[in-house]
N, C-alpha and C. Protein backbone atom coordinates (compact mmCIF):
# COMPACT_ATOMS: atom_id res chain seq x y z
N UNK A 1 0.83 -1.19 0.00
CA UNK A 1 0.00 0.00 0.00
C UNK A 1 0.86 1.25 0.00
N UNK A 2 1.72 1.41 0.71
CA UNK A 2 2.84 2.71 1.07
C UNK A 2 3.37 2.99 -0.44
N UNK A 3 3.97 1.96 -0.93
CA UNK A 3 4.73 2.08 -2.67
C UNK A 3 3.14 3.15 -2.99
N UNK A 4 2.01 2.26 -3.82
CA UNK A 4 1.27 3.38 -4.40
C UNK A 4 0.75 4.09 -4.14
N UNK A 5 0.74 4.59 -2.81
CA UNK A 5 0.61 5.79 -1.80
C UNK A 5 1.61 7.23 -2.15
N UNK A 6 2.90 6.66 -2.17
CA UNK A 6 4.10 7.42 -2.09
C UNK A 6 3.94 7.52 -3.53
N UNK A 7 4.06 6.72 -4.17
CA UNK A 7 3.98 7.06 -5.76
C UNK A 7 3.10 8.00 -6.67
N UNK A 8 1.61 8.34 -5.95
CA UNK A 8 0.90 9.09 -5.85
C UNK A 8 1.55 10.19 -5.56
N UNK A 9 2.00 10.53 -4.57
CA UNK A 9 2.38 11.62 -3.97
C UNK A 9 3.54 12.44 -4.70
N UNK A 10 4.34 10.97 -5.29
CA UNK A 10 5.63 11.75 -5.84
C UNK A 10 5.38 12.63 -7.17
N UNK A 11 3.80 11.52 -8.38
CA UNK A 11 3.10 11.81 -9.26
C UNK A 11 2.48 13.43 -8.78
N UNK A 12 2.09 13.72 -7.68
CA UNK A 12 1.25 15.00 -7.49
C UNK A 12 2.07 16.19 -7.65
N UNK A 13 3.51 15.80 -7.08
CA UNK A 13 4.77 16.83 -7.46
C UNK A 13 5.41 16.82 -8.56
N UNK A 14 5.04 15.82 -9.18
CA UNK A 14 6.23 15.88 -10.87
C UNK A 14 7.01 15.92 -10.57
N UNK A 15 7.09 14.95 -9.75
CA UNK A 15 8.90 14.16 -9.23
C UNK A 15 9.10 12.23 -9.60
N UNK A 16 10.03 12.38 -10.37
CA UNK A 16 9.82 11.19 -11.34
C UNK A 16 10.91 10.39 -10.41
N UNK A 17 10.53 9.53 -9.76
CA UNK A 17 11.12 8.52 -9.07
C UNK A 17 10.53 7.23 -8.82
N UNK A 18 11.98 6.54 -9.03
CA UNK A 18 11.26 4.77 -8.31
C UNK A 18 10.78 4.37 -7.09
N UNK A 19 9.81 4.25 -7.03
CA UNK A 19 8.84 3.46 -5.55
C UNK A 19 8.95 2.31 -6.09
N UNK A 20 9.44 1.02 -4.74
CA UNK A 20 9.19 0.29 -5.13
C UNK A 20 9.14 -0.85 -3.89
N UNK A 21 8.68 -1.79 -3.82
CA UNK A 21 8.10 -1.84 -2.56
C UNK A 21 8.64 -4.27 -2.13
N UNK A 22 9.06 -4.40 -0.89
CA UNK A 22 9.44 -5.40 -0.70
C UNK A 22 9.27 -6.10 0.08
N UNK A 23 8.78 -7.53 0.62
CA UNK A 23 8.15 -8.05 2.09
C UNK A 23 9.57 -8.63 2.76
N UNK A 24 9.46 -8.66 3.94
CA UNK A 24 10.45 -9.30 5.04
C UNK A 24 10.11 -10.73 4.59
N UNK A 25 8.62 -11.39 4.65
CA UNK A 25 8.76 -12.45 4.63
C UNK A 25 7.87 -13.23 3.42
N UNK A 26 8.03 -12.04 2.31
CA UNK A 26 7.40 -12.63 0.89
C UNK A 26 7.42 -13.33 0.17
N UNK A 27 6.80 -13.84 -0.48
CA UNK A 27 7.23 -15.19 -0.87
C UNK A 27 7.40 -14.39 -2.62
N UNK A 28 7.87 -14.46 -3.45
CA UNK A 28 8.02 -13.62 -4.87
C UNK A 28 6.39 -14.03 -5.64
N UNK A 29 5.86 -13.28 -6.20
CA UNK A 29 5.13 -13.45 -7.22
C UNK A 29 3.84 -13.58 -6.58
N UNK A 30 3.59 -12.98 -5.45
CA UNK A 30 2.30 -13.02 -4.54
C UNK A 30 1.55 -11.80 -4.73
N UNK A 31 0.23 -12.16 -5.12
CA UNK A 31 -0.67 -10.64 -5.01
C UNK A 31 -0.86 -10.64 -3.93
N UNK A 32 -0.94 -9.00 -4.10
CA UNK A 32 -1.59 -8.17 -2.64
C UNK A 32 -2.81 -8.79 -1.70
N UNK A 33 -2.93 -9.04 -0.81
CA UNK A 33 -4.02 -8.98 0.20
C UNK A 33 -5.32 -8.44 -0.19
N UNK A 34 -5.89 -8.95 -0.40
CA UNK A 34 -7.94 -8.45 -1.09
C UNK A 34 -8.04 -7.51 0.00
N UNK A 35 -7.48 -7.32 1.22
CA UNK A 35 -7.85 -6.36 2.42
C UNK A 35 -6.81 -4.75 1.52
N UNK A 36 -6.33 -4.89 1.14
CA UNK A 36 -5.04 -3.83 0.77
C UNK A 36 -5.44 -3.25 -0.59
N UNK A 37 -6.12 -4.48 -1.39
CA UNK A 37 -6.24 -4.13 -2.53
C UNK A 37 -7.77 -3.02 -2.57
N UNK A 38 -8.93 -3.56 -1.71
CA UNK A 38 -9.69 -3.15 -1.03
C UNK A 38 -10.01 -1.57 -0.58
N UNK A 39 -8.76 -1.55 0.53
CA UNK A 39 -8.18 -0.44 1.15
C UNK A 39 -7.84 0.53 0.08
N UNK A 40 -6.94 0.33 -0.59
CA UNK A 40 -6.26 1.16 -1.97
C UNK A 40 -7.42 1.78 -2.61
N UNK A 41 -8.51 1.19 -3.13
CA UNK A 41 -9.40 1.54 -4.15
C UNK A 41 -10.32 2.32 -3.37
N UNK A 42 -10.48 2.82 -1.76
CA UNK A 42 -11.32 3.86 -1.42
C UNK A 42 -10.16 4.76 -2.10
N UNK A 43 -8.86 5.14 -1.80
CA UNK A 43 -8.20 6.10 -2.50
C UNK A 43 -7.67 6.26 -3.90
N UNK A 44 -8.22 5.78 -4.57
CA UNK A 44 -8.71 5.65 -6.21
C UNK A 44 -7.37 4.84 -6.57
N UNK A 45 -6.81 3.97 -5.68
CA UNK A 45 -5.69 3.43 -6.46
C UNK A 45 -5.86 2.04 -6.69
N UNK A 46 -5.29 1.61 -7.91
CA UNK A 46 -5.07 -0.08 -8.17
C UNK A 46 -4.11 -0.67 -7.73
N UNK A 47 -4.31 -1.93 -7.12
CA UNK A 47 -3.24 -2.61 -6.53
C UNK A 47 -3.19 -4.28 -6.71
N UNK A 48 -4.73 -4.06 -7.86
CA UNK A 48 -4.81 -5.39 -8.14
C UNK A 48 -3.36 -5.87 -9.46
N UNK A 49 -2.68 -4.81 -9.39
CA UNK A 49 -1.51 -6.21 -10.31
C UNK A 49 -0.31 -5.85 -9.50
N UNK A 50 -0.40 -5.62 -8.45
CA UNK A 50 0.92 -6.05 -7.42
C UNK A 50 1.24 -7.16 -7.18
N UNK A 51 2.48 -7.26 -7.33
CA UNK A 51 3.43 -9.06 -6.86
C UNK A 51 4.06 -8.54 -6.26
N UNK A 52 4.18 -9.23 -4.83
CA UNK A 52 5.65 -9.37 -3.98
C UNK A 52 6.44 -9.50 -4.69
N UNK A 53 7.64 -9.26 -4.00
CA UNK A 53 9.36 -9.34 -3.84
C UNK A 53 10.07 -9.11 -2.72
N UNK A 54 10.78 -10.65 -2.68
CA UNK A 54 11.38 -10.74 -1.27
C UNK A 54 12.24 -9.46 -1.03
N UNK A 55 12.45 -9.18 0.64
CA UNK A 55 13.49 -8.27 1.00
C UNK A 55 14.44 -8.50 0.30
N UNK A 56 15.11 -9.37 -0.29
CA UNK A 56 16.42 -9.96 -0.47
C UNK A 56 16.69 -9.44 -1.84
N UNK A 57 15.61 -9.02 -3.19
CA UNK A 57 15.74 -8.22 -3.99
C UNK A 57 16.00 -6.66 -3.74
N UNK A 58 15.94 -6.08 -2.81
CA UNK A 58 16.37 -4.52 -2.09
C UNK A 58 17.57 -4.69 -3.09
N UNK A 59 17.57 -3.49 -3.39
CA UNK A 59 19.27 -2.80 -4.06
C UNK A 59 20.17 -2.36 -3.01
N UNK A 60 20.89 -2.51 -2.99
CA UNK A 60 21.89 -1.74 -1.88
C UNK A 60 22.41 -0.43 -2.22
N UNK A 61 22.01 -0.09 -3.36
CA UNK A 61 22.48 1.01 -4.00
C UNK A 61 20.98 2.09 -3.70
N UNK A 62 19.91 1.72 -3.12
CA UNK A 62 18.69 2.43 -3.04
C UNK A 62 18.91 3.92 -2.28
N UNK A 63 18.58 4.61 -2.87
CA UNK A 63 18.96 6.40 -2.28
C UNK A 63 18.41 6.10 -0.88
N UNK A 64 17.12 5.55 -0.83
CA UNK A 64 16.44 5.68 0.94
C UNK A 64 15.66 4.57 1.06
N UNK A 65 15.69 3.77 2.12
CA UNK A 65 14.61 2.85 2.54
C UNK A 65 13.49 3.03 3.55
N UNK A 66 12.59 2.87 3.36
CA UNK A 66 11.54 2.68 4.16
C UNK A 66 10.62 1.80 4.60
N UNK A 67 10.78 1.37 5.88
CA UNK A 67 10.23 0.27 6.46
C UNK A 67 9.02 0.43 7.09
N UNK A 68 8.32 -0.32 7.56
CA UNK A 68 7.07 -0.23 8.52
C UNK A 68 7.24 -0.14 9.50
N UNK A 69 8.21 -1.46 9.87
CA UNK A 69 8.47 -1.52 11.28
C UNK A 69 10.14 -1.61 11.41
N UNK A 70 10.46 -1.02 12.95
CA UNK A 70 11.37 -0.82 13.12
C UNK A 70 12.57 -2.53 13.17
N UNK A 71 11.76 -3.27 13.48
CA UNK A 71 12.11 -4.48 13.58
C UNK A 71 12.56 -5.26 11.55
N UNK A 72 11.83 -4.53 10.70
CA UNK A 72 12.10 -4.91 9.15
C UNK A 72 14.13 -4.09 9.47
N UNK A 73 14.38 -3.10 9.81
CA UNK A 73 15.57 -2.41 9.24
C UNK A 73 16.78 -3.56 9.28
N UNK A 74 17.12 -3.86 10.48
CA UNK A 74 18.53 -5.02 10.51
C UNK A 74 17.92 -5.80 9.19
N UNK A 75 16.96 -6.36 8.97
CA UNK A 75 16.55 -7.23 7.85
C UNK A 75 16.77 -6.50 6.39
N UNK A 76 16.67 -5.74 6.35
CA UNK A 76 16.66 -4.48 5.25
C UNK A 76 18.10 -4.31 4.86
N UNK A 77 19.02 -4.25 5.66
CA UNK A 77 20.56 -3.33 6.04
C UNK A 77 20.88 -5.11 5.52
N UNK A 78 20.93 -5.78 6.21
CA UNK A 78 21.62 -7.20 6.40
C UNK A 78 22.85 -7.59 5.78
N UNK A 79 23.61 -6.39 6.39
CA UNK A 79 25.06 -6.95 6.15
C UNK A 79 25.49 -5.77 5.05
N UNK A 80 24.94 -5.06 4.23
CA UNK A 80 25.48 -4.55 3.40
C UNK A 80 25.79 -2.54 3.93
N UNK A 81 27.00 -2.19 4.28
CA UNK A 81 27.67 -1.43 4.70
C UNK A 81 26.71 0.05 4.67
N UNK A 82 26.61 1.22 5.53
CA UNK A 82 26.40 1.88 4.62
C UNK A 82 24.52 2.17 4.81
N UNK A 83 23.93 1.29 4.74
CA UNK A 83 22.77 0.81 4.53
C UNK A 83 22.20 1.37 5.47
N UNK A 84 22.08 1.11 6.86
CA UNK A 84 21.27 1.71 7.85
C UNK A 84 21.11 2.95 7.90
N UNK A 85 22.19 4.18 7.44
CA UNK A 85 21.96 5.45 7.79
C UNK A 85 20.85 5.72 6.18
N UNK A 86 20.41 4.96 5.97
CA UNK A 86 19.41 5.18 4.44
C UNK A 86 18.12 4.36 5.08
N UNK A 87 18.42 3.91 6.01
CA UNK A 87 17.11 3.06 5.84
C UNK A 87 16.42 3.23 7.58
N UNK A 88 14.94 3.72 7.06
CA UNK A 88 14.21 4.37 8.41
C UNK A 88 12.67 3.82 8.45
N UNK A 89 12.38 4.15 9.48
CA UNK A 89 10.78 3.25 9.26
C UNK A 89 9.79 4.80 8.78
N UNK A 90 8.71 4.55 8.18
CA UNK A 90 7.90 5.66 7.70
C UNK A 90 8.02 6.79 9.00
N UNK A 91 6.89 5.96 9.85
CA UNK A 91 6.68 6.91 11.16
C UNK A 91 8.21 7.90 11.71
N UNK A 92 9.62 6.87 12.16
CA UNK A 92 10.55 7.55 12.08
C UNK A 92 11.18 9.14 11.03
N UNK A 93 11.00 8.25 9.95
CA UNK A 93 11.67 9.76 9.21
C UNK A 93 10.46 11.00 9.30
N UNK A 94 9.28 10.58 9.45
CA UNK A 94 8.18 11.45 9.38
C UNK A 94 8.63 12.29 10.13
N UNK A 95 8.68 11.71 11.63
CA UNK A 95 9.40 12.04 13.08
C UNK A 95 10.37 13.37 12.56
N UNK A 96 11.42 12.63 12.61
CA UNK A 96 12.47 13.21 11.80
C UNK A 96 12.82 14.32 10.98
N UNK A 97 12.01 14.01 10.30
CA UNK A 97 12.07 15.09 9.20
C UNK A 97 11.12 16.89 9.80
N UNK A 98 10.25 16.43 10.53
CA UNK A 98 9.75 17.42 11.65
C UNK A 98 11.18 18.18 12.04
N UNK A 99 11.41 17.67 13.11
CA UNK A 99 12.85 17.88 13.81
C UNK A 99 13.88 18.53 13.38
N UNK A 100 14.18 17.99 12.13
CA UNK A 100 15.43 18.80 11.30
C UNK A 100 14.57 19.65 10.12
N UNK A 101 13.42 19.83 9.58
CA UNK A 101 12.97 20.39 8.66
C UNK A 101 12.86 19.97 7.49
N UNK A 102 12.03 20.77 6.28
CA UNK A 102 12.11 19.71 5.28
C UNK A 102 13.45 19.73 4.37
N UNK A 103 13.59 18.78 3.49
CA UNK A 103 14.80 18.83 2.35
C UNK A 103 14.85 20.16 1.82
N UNK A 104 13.92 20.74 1.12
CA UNK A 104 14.28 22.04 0.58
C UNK A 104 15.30 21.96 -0.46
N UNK A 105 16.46 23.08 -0.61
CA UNK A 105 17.56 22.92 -1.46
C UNK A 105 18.39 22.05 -0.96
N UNK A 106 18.48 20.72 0.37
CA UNK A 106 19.54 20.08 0.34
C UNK A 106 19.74 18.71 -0.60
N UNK A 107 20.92 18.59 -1.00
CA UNK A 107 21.01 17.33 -1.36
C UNK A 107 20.63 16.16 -1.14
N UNK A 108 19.76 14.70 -1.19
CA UNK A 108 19.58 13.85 -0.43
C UNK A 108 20.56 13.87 0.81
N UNK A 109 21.55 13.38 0.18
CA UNK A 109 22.95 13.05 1.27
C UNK A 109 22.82 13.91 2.25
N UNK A 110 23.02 15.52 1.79
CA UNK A 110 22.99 15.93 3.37
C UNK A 110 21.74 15.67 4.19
N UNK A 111 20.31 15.77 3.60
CA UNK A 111 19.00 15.65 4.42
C UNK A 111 19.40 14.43 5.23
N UNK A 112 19.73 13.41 4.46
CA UNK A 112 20.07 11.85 5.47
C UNK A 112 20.70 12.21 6.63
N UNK A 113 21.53 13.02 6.15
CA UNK A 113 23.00 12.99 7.46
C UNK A 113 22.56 13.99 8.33
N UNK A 114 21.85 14.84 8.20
CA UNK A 114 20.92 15.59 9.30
C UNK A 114 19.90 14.68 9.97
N UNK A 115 19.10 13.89 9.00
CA UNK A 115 18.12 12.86 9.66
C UNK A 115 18.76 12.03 10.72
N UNK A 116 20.04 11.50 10.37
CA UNK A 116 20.64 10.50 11.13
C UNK A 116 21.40 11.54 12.65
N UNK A 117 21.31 12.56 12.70
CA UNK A 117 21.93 13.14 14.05
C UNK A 117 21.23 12.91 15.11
N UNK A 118 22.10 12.24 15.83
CA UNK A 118 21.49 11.38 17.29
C UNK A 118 21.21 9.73 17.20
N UNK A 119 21.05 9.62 16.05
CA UNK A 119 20.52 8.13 15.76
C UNK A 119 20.90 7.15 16.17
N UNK A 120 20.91 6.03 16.28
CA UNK A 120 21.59 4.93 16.76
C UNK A 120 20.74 3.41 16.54
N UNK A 121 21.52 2.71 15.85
CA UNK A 121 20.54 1.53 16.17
C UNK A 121 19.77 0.58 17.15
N UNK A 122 20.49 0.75 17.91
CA UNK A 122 19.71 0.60 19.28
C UNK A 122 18.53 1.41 19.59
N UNK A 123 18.83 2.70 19.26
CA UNK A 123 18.23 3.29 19.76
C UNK A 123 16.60 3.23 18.85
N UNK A 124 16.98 2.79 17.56
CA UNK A 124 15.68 2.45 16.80
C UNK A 124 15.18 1.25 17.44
N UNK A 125 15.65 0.42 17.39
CA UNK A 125 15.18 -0.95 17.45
C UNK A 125 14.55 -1.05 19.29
N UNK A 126 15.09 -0.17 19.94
CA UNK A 126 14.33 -0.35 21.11
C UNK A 126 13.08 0.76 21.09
N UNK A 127 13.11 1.36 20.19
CA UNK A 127 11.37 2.39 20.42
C UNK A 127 10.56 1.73 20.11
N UNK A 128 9.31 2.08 20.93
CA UNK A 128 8.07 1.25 20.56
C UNK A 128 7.47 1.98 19.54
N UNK A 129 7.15 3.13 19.45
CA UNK A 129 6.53 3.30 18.44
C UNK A 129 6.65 4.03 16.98
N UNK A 130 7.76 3.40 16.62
CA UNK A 130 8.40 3.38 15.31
C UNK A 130 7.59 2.58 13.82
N UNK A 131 6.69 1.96 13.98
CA UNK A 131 6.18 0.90 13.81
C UNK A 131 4.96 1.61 12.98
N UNK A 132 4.34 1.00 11.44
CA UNK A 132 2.85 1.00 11.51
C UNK A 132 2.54 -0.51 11.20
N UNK A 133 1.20 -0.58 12.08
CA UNK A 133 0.61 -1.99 12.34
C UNK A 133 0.49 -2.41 11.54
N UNK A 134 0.89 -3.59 10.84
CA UNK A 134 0.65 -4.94 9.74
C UNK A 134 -0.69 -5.57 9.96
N UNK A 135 -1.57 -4.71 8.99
CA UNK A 135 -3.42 -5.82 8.86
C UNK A 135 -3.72 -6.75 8.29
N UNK A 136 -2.22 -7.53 7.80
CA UNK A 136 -2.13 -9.09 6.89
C UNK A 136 -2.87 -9.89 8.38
N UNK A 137 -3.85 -10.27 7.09
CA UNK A 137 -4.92 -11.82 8.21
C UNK A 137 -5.68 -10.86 8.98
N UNK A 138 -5.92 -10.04 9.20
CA UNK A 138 -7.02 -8.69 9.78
C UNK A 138 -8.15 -8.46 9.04
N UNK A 139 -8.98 -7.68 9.79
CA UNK A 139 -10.02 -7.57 9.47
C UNK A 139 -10.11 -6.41 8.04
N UNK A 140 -11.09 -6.18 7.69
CA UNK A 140 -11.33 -4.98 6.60
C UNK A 140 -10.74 -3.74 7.47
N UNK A 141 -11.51 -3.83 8.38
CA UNK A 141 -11.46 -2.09 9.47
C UNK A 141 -10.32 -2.47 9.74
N UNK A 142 -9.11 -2.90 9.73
CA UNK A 142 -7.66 -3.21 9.57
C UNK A 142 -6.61 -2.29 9.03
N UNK A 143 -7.10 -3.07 7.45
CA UNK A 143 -6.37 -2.57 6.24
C UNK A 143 -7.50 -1.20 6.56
N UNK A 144 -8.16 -1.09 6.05
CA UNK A 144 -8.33 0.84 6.33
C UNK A 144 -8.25 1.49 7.64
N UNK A 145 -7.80 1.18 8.39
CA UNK A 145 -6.91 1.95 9.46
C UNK A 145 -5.33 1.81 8.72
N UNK A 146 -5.16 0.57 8.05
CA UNK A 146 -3.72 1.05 7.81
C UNK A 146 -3.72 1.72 7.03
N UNK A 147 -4.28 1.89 5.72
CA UNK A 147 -4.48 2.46 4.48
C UNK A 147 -4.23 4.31 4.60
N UNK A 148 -5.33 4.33 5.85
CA UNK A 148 -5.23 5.90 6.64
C UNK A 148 -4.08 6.40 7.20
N UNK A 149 -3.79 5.48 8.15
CA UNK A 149 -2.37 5.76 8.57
C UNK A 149 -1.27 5.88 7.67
N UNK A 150 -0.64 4.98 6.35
CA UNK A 150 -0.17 5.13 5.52
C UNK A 150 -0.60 6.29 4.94
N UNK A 151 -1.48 6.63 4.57
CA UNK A 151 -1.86 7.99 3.18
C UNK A 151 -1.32 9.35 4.04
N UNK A 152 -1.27 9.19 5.37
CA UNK A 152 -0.93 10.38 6.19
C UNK A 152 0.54 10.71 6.31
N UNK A 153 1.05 9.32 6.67
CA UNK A 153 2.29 9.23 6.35
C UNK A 153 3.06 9.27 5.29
N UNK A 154 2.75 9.12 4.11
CA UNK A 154 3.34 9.11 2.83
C UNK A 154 2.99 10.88 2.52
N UNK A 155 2.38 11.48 2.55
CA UNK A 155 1.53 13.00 2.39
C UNK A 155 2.60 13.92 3.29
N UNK A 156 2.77 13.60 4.80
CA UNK A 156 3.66 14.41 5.45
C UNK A 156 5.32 13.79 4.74
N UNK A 157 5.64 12.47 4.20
CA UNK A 157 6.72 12.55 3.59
C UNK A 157 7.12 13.10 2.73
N UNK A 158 6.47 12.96 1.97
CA UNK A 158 6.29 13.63 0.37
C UNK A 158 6.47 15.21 0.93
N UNK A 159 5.85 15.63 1.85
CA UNK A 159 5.97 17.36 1.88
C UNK A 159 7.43 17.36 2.21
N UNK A 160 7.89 16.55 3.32
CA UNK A 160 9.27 17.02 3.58
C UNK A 160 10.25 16.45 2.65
N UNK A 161 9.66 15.75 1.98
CA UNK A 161 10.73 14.95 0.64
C UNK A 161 10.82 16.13 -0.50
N UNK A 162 9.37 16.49 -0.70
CA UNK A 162 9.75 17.05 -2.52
C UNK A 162 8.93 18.45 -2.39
N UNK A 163 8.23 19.13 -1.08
CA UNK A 163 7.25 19.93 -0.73
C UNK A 163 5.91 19.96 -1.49
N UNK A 164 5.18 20.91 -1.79
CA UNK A 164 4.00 21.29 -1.81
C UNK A 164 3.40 20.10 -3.22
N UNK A 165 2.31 19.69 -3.79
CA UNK A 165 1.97 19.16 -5.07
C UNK A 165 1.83 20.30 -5.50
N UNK A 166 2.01 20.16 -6.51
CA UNK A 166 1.54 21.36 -8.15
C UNK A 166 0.11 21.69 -7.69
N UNK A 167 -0.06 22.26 -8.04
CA UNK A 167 -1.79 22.97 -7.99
C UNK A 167 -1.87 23.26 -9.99
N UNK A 168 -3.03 21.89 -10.03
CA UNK A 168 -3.74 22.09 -10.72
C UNK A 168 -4.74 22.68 -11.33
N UNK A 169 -5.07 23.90 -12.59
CA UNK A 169 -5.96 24.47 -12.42
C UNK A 169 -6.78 24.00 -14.16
């Protein structure tokens, strides 16, 4: 849901970038959840031709990662150098990006390296509420609590990622 959430968002700014989206424990070539796909289409999006892809397809070369939960990042990073100061859970950088302000004229690189002041992995992995709730095997009122929570979160990213959408007239 977050990929065509964010992808939306990036579409509203005419900012042409890859979303692209990966499970911790996916199996490859799996459609979306009828709860997600569901969820998506109150916000006019299709999600009926989504397939998983394991974590293990992640690029290591990816400008930024974004996780759900704080517990996906070591899984995310797994071994490849470098990796963690790119890779944050939604709610976190949301956090975050509050704190230090939005990107504006900085370079990715520097926004990261401002994001990351104070950081620590410990210090992620022990917050509780870093996290948005997983409604796989949940009810409907689930996936649209997550759906909500996601669209809020991807909307305050997107502002501090790329600012305002175009205004259409």
């Amino acid at each position: 849901m977050a990929e065509r959430l964010l992808q939306r968002e990036a579409e509203q700014r005419g900012v042409a970038v890859e979303v692209s989206s990966a499970g911790v424990l996916a199996r490859p070539n799996m459609p979306a959840a009828s709860g997600s796909v569901t969820a998506l289409a109150a916000y006019g999006l299709d999600l009926s031709d989504h397939l998983s892809k394991p974590l293990a397809d992640l690029d290591e070369h990816a400008d930024l990662v974004l996780t759900m939960e704080a517990a996906h990042i070591p899984r995310a990073v797994d071994g490849q150098s470098g990796l963690f100061r790119r890779t944050f859970t939604l709610p976190e950088i949301v956090r975050r990006s509050r704190n230090v302000g939005p990107r504006g004229d900085l370079d990715l690189e520097e926004w990261i390296e401002a994001l990351n002041e104070g950081r620590t992995a410990q210090g992620v992995l022990s917050s509780q509420d870093l996290d948005v709730a997983d409604p796989y095997r949940g009810s409907s009122i689930g996936f649209q609590s997550c759906a909500a929570e996601l669209d809020k979160l991807c909307s305050q990213f997107a502002q501090s990622m790329w600012g305002s959408p175009s205004v259409m007239l």
